[in-house]
N, C-alpha and C. Protein backbone atom coordinates (compact mmCIF):
# COMPACT_ATOMS: atom_id res chain seq x y z
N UNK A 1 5.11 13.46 -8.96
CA UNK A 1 4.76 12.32 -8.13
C UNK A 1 5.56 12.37 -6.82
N UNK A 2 5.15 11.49 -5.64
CA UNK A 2 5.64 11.76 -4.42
C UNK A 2 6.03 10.46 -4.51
N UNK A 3 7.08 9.87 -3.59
CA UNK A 3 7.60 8.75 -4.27
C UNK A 3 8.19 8.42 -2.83
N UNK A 4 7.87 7.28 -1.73
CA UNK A 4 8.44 6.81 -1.21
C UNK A 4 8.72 4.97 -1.13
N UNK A 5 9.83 4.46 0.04
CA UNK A 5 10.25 3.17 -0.37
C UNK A 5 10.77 3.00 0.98
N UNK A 6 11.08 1.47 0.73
CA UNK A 6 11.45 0.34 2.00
C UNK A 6 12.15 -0.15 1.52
N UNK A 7 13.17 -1.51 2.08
CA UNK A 7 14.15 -2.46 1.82
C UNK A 7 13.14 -3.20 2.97
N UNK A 8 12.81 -4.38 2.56
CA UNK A 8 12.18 -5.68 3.34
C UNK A 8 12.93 -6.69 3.56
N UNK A 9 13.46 -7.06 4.76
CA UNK A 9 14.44 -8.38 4.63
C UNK A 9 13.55 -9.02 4.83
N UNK A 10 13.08 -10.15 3.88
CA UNK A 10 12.26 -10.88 3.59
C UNK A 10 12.15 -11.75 1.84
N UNK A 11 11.91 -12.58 1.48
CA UNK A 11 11.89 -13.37 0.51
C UNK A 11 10.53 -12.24 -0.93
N UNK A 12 11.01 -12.54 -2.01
CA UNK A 12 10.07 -11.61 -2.87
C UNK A 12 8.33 -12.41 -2.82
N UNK A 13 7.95 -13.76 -2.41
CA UNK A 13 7.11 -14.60 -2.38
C UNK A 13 6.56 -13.79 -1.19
N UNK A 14 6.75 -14.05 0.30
CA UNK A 14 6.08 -13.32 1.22
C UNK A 14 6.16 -12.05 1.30
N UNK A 15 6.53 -10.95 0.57
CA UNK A 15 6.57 -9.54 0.05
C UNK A 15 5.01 -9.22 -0.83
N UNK A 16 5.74 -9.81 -1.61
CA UNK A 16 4.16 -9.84 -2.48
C UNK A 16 2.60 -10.73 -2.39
N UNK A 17 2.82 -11.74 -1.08
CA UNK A 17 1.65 -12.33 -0.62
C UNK A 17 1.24 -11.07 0.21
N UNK A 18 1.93 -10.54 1.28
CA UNK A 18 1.85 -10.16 2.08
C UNK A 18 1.02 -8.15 2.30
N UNK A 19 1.53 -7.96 0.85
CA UNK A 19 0.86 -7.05 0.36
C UNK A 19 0.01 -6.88 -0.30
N UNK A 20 -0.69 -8.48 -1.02
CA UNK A 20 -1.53 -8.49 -2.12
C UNK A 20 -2.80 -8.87 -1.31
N UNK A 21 -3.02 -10.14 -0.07
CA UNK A 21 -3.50 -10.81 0.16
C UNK A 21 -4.34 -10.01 1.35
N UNK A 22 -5.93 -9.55 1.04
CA UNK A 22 -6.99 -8.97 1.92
C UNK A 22 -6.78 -9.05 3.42
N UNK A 23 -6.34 -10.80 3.79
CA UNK A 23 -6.34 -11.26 5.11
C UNK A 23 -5.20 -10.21 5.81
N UNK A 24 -3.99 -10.00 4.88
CA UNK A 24 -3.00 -9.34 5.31
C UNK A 24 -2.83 -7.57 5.01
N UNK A 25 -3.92 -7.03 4.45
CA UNK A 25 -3.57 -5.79 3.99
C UNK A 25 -4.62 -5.12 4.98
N UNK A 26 -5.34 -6.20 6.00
CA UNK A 26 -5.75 -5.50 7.12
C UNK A 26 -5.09 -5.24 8.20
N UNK A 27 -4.04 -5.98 8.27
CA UNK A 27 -3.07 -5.91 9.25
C UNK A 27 -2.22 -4.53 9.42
N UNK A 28 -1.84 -4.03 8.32
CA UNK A 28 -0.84 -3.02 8.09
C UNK A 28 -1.02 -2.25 7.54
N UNK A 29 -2.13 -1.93 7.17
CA UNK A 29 -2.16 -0.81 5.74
C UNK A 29 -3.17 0.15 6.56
N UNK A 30 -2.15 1.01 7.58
CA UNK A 30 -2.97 1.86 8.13
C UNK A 30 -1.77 3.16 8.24
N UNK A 31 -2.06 4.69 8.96
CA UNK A 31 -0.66 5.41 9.31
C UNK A 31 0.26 5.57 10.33
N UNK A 32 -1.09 5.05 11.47
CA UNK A 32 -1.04 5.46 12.56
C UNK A 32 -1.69 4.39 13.53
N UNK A 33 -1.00 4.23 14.88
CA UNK A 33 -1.62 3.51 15.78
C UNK A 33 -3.32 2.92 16.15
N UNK A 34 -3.57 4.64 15.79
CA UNK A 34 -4.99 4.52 16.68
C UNK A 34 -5.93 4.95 15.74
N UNK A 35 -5.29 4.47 14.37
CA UNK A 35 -6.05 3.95 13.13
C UNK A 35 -5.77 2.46 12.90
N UNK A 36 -6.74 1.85 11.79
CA UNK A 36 -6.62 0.52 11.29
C UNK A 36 -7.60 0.56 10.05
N UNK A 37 -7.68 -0.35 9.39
CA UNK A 37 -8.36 -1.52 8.10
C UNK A 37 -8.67 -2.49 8.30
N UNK A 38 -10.02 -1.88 9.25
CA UNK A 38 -11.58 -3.48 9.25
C UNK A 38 -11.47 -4.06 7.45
N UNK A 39 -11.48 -3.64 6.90
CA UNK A 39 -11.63 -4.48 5.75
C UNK A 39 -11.07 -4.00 4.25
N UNK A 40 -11.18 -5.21 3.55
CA UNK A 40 -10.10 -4.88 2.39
C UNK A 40 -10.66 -5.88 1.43
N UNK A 41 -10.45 -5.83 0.23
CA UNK A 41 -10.96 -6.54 -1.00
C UNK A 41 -9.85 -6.58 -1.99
N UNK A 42 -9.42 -7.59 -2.63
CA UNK A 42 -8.60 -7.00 -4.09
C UNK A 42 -8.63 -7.88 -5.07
N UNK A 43 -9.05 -7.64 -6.31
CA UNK A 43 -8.87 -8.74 -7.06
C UNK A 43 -7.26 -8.38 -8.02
N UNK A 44 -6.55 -8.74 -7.66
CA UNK A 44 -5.26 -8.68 -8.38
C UNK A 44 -5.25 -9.34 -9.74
N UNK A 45 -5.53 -8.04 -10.59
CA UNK A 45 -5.01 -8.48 -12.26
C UNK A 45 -5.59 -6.87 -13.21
N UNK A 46 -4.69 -6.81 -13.67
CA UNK A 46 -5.38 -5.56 -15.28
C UNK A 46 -6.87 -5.69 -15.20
N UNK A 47 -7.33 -4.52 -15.19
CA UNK A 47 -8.88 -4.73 -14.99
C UNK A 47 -9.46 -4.56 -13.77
N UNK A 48 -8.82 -5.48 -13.00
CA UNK A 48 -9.54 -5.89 -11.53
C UNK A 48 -9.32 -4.57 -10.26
N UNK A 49 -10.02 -4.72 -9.78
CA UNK A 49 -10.36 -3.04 -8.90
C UNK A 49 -10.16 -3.70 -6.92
N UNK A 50 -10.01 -3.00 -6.37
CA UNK A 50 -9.54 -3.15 -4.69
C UNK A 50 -10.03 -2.00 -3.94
N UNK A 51 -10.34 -1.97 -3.09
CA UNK A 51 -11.03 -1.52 -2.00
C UNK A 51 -10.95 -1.82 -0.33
N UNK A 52 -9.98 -0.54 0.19
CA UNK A 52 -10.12 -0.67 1.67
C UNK A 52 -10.15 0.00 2.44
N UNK A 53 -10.88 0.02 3.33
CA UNK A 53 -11.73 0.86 4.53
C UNK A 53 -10.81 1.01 5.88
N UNK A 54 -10.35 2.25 5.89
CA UNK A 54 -9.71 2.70 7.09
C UNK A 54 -10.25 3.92 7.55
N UNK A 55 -10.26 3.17 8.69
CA UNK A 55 -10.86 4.21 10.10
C UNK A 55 -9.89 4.28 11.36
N UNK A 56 -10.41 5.49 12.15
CA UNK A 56 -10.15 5.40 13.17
C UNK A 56 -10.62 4.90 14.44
N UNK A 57 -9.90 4.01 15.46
CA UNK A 57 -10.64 3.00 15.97
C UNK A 57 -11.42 3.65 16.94
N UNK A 58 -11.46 4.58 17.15
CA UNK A 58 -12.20 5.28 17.84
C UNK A 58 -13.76 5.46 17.37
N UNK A 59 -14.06 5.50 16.19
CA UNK A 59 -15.06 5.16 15.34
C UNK A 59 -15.43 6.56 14.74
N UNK A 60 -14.68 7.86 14.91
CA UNK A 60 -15.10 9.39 14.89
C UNK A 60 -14.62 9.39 13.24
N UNK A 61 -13.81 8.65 12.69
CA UNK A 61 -13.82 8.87 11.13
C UNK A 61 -13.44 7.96 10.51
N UNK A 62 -13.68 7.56 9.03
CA UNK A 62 -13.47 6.60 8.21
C UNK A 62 -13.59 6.84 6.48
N UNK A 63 -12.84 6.37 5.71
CA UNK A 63 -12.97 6.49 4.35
C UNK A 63 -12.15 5.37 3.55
N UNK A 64 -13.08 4.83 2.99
CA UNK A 64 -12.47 3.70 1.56
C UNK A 64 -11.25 4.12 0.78
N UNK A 65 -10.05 3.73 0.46
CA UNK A 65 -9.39 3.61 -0.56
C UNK A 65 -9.63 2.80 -1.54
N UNK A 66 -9.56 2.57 -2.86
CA UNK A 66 -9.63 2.30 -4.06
C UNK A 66 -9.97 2.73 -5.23
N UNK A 67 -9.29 1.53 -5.71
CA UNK A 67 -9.16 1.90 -7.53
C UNK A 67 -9.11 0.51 -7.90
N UNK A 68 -8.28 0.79 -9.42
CA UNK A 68 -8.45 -0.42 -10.63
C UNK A 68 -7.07 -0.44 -10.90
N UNK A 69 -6.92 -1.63 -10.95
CA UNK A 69 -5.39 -1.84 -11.73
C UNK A 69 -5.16 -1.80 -13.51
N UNK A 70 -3.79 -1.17 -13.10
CA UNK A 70 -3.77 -0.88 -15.11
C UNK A 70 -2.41 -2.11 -15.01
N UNK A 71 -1.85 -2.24 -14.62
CA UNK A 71 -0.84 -3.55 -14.27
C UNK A 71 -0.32 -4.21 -13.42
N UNK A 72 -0.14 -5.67 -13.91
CA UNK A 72 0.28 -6.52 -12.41
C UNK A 72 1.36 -7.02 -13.15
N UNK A 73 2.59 -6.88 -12.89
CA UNK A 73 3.77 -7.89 -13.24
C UNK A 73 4.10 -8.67 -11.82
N UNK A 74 3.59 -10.13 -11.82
CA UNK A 74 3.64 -10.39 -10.62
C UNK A 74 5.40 -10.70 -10.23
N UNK A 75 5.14 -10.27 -9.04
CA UNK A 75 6.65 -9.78 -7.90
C UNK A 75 7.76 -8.63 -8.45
N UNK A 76 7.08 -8.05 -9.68
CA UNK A 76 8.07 -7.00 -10.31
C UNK A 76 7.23 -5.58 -9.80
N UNK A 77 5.80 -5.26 -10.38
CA UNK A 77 5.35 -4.10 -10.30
C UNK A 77 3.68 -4.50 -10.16
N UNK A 78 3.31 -2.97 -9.64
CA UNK A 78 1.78 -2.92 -9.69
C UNK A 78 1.30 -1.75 -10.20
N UNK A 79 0.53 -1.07 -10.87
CA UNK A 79 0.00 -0.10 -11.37
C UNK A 79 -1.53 0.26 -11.06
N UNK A 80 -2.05 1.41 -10.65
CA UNK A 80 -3.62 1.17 -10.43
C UNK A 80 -3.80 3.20 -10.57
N UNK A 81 -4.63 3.34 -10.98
CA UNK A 81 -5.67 4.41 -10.58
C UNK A 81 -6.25 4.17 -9.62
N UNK A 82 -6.64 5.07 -8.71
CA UNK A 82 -7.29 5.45 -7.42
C UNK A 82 -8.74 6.11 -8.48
N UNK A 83 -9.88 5.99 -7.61
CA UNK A 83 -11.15 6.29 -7.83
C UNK A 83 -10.63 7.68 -8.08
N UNK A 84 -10.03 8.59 -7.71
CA UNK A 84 -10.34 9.88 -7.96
C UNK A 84 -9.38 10.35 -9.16
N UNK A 85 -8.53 9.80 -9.67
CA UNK A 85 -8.10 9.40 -11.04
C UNK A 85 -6.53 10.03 -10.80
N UNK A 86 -5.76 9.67 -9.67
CA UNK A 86 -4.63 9.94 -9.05
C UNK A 86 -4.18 8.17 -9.93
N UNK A 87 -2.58 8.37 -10.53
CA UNK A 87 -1.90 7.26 -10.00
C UNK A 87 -0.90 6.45 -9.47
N UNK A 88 -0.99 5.36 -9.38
CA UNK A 88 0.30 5.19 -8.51
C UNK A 88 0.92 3.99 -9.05
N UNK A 89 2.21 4.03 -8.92
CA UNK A 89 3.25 3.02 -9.62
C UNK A 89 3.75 2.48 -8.22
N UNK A 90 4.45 1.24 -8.01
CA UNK A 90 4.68 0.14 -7.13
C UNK A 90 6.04 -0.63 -8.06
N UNK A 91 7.11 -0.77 -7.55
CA UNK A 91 7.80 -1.54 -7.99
C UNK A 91 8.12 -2.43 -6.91
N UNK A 92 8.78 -3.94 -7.39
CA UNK A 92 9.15 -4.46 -6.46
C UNK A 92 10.65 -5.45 -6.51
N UNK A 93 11.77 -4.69 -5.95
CA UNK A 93 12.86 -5.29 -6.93
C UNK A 93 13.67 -6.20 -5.53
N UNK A 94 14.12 -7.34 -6.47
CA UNK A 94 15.21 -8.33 -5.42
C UNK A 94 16.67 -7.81 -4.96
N UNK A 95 16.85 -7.60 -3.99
CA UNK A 95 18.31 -6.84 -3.75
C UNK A 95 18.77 -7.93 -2.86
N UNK A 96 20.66 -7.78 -2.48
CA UNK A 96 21.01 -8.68 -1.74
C UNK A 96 20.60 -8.28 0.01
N UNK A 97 19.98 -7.34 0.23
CA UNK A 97 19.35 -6.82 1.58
C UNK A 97 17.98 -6.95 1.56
N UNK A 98 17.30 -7.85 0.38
CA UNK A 98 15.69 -8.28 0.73
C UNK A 98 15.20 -7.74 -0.35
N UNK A 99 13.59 -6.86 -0.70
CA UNK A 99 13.16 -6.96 -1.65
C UNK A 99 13.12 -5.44 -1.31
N UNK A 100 13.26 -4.37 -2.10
CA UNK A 100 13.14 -2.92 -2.03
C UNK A 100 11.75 -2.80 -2.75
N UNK A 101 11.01 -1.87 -2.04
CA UNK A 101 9.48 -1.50 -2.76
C UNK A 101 9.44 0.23 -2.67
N UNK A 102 9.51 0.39 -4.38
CA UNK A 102 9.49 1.78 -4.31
C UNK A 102 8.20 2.29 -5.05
N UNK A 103 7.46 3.31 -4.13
CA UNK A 103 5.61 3.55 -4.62
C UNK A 103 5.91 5.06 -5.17
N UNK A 104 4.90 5.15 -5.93
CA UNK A 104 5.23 6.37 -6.54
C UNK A 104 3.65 7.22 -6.78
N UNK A 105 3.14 7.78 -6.37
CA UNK A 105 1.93 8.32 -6.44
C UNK A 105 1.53 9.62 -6.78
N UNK A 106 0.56 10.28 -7.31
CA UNK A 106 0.19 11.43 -7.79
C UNK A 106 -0.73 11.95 -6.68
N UNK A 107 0.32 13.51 -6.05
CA UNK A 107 -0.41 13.71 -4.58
C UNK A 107 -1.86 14.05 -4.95
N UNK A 108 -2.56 14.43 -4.09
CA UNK A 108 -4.26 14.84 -3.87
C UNK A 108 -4.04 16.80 -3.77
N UNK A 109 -5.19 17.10 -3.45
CA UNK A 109 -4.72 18.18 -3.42
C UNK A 109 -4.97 19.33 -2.12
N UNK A 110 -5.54 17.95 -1.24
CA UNK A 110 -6.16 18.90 -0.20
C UNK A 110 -5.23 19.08 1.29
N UNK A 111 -4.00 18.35 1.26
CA UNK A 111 -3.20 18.32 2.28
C UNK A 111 -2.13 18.51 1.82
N UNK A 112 -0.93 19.40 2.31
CA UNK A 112 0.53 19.60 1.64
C UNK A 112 1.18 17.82 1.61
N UNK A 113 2.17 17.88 0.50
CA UNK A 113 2.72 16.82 0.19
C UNK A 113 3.71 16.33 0.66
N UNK A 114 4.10 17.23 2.17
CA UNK A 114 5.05 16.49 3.06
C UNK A 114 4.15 16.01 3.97
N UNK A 115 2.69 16.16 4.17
CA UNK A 115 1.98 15.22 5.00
C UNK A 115 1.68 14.41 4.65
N UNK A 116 1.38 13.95 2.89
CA UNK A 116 0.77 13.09 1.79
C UNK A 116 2.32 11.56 2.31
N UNK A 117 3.17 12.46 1.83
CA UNK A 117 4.57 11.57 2.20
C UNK A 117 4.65 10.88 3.31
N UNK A 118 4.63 11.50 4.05
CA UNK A 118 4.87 11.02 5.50
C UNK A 118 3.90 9.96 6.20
N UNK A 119 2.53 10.38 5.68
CA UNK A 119 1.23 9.18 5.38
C UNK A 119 1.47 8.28 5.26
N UNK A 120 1.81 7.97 3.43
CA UNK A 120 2.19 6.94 2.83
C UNK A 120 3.95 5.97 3.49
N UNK A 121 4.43 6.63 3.45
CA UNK A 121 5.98 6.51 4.08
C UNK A 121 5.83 5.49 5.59
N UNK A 122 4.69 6.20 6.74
CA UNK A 122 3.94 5.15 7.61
C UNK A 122 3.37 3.94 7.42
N UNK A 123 2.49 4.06 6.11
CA UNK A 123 2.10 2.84 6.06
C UNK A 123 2.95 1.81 5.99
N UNK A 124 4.08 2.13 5.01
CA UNK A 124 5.27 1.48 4.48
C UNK A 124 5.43 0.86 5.12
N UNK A 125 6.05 1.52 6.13
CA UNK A 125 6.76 1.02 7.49
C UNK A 125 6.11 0.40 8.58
N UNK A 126 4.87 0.23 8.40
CA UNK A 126 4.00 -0.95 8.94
C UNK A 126 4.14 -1.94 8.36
N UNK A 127 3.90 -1.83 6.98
CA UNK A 127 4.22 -3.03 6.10
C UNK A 127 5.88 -4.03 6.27
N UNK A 128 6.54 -2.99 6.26
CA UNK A 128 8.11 -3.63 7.06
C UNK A 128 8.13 -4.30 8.07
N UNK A 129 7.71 -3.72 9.24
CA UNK A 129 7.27 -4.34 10.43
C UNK A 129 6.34 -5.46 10.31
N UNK A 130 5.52 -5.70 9.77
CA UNK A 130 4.56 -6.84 9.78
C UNK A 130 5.10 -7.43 9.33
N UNK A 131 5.37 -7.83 7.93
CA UNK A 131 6.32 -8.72 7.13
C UNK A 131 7.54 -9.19 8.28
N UNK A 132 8.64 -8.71 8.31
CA UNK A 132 9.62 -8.22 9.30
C UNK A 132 9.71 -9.79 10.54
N UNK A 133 8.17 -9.20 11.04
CA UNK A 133 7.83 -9.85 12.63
C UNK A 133 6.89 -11.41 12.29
N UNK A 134 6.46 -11.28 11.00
CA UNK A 134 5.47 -12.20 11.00
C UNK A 134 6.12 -13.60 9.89
C-alpha cells in the first residue's frame, strides 16, 4: 500500500464534515490547479457507495472516482473499495496539533507509485488548505 498523511489544525467535527460532505469534496478533492470536481455524491455508511468526477478545467479530460464503503467509524476511520477493486484505509486521529489523517491505498498499475503518491499527497494538501482557510 502507498500510504500518505496530513496534521489539520482544525477541530475532528469540521475534519470529518469537511471531507465527508459533497458540497465540500468539490472544493478540494482535486491534484492540481488547473484541475477540479464539478461533482461529487456520497452516501456515508457500510454498504453505501460515492462517486466523483474530476476533470480538467480545460474540458480535454475527465474521469469518475468511486467505490463502496466497507467501514465508517465516524471521526475515527473510513474504509471503501474503489470500483476497480483497489483499497483504501483512512484513519482519522485527535492529536494535540489538530486531527492527523493517514490514507492508505492499494496503487493502480498504470502509473509508477511515486506519481500515484504524489497525486494523492496533493489532494491532501488541498484538503489542509481548505479546511485550514475556511
Amino acid at each position: 500500500m502507498i500510504t500518505v498523511k496530513s496534521t489539520i489544525n482544525s477541530s475532528i467535527d469540521k475534519v470529518w464534515n469537511l471531507w465527508t460532505l459533497p458540497e465540500h469534496i468539490t472544493k478540494w478533492s482535486f491534484a492540481s490547479p488547473d484541475w477540479h470536481t464539478p461533482y461529487a455524491e456520497n452516501d456515508l455508511r457500510e454498504g453505501g457507495t460515492f462517486k466523483s468526477t474530476m476533470a480538467a478545467k480545460d474540458g480535454s479530460m475527465s474521469f469518475d472516482f468511486g467505490g463502496e464503503y466497507t467501514l465508517v467509524d465516524m471521526h475515527k476511520a473510513i474504509e471503501y473499495v474503489l470500483e476497480d477493486g483497489r483499497k483504501v484505509e483512512i484513519s482519522f486521529n485527535e492529536t494535540s496539533n489538530g486531527v492527523e489523517i493517514i490514507e492508505s491505498f492499494d496503487p493502480e498499475t498504470q502509473n509508477p507509485e511515486e506519481m500515484q503518491r504524489g497525486g494523492w499527497q496533493a489532494i491532501m494538501d488541498n484538503f489542509k488548505s481548505y479546511v485550514e482557510t475556511n
